[in-house]
N, C-alpha and C. Protein backbone atom coordinates (compact mmCIF):
# COMPACT_ATOMS: atom_id res chain seq x y z
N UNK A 1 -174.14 16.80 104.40
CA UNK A 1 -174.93 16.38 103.28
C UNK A 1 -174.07 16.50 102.02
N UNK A 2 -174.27 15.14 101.26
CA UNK A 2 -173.21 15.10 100.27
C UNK A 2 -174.30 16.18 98.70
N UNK A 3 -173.35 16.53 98.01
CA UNK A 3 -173.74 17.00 96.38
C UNK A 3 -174.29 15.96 95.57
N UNK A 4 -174.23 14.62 96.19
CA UNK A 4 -174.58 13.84 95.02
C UNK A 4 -175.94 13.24 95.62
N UNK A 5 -176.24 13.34 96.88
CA UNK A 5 -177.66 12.80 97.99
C UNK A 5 -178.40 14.08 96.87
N UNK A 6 -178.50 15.02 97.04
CA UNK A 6 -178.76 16.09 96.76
C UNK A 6 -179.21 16.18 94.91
N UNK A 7 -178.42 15.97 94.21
CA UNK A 7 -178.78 15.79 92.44
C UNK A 7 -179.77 14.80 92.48
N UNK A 8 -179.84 13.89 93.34
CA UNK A 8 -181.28 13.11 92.74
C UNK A 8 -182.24 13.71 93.14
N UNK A 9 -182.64 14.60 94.03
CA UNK A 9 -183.71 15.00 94.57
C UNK A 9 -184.57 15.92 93.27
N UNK A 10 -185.99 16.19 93.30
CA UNK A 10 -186.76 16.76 92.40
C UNK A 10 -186.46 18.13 93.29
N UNK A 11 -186.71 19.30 92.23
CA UNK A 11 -187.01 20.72 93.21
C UNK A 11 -188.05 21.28 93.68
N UNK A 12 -189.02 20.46 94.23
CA UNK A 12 -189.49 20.66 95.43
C UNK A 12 -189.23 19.83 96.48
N UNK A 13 -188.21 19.00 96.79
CA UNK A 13 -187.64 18.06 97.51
C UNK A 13 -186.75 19.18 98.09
N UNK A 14 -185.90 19.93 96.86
CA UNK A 14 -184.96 20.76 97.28
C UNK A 14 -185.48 22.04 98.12
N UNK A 15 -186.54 22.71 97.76
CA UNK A 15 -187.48 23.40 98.29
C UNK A 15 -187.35 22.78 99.68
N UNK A 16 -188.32 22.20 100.03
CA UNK A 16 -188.18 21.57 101.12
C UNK A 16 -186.54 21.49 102.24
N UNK A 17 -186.32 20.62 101.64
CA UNK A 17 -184.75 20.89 102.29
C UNK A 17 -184.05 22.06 102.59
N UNK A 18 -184.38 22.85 101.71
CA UNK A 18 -183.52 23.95 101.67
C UNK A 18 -184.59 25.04 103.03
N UNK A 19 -186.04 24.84 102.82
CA UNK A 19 -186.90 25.42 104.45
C UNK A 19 -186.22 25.15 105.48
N UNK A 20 -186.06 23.40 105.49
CA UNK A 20 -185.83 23.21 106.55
C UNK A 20 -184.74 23.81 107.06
N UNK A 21 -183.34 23.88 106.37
CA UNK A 21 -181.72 24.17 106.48
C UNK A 21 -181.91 25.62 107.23
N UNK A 22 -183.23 26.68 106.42
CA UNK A 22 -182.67 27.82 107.00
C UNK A 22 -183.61 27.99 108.26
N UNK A 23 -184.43 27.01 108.28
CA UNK A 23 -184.70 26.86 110.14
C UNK A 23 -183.83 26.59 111.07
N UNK A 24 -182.76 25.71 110.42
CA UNK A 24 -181.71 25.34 111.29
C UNK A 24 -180.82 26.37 111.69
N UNK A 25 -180.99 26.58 110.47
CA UNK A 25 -179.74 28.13 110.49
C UNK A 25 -180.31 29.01 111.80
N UNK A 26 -181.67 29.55 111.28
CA UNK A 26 -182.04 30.47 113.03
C UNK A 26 -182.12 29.61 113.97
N UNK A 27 -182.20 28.45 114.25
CA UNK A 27 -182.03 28.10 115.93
C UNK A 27 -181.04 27.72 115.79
N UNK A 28 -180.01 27.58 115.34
CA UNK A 28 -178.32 27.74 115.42
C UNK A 28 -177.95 29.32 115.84
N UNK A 29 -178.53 30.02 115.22
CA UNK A 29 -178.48 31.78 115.61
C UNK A 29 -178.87 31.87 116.33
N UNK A 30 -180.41 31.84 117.12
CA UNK A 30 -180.99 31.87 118.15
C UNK A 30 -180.01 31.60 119.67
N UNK A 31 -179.70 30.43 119.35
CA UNK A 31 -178.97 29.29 120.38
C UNK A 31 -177.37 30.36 120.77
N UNK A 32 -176.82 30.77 119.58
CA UNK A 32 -175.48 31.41 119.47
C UNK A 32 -175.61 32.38 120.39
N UNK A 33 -176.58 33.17 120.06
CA UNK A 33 -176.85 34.47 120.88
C UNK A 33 -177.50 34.18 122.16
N UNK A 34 -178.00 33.04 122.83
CA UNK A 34 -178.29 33.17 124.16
C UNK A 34 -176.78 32.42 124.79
N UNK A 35 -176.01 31.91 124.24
CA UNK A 35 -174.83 31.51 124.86
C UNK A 35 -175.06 29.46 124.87
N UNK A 36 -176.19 29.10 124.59
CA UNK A 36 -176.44 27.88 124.75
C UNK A 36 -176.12 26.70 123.41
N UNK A 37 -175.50 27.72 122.71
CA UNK A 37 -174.30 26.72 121.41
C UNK A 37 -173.22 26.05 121.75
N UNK A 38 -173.07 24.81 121.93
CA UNK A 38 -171.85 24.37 122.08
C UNK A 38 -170.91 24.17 121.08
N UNK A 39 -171.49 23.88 119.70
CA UNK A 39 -169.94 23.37 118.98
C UNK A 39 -170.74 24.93 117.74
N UNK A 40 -170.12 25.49 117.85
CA UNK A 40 -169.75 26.62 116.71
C UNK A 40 -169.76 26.25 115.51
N UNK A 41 -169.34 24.91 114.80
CA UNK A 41 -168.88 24.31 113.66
C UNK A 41 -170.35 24.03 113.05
N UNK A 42 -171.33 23.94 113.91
CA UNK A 42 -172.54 23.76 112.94
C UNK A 42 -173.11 24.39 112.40
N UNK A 43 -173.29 25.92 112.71
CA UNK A 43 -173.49 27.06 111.91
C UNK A 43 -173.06 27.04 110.60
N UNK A 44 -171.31 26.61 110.22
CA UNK A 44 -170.64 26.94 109.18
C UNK A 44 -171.34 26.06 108.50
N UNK A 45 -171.52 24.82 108.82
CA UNK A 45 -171.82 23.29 107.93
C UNK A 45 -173.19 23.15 107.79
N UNK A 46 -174.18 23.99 108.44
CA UNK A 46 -175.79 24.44 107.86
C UNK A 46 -175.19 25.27 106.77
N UNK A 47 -174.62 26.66 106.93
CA UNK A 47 -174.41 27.43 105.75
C UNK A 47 -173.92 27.08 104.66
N UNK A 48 -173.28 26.20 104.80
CA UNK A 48 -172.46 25.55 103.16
C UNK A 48 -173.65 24.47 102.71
N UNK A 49 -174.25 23.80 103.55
CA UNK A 49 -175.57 23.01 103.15
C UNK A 49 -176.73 23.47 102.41
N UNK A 50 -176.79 24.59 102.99
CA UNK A 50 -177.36 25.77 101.71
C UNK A 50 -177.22 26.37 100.93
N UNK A 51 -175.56 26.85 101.06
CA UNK A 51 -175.24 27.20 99.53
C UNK A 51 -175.49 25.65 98.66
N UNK A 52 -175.21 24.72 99.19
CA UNK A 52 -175.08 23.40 97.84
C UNK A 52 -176.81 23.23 97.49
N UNK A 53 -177.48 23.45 98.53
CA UNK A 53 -178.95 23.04 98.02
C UNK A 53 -179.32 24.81 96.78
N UNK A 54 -178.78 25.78 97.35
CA UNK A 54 -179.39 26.45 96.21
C UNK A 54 -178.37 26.71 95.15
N UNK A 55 -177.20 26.17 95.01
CA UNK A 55 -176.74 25.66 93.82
C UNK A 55 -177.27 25.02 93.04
N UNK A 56 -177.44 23.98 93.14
CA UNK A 56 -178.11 22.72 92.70
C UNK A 56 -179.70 23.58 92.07
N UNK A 57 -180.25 23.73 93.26
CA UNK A 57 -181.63 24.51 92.60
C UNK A 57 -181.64 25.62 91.42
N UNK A 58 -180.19 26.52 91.61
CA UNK A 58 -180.05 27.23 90.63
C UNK A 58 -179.41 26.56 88.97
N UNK A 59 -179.06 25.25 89.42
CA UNK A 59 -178.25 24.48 88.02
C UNK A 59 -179.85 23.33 87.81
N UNK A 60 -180.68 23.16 88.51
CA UNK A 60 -181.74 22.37 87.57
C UNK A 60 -182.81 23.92 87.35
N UNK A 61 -182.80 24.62 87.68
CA UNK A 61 -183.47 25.99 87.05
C UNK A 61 -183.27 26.42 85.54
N UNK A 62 -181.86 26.27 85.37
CA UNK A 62 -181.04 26.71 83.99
C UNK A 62 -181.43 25.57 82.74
N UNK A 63 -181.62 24.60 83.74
CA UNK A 63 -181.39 23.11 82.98
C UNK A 63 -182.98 23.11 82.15
């Protein structure tokens, strides 16, 4: 998910998005810990998906 998909969204769009991301995040965890993860790389690229969504949420907060 790009930074710029992301600046148009309103913040409860981001809200939203950002639920969903850290659902992903636990059944990415979930999945890790029973052994049934295959590519490792999606964990990292949920987690940086969330730092950018609560960036963003924290720079239209200020705004």
């Amino acid at each position: 998910m790009k930074a710029a998909e992301l600046r148009g969204k309103n913040p409860a769009e981001l809200k939203t998005e950002l639920d969903s991301l850290l659902r992903a995040q636990f059944s990415l965890r979930m999945q890790n810990a029973t052994q049934q993860l295959t590519n490792n790389s999606e964990i990292q690229k949920v987690r940086r998906d969330i730092a950018r969504v609560r960036t963003l949420m924290a720079e239209k907060a200020t705004t």
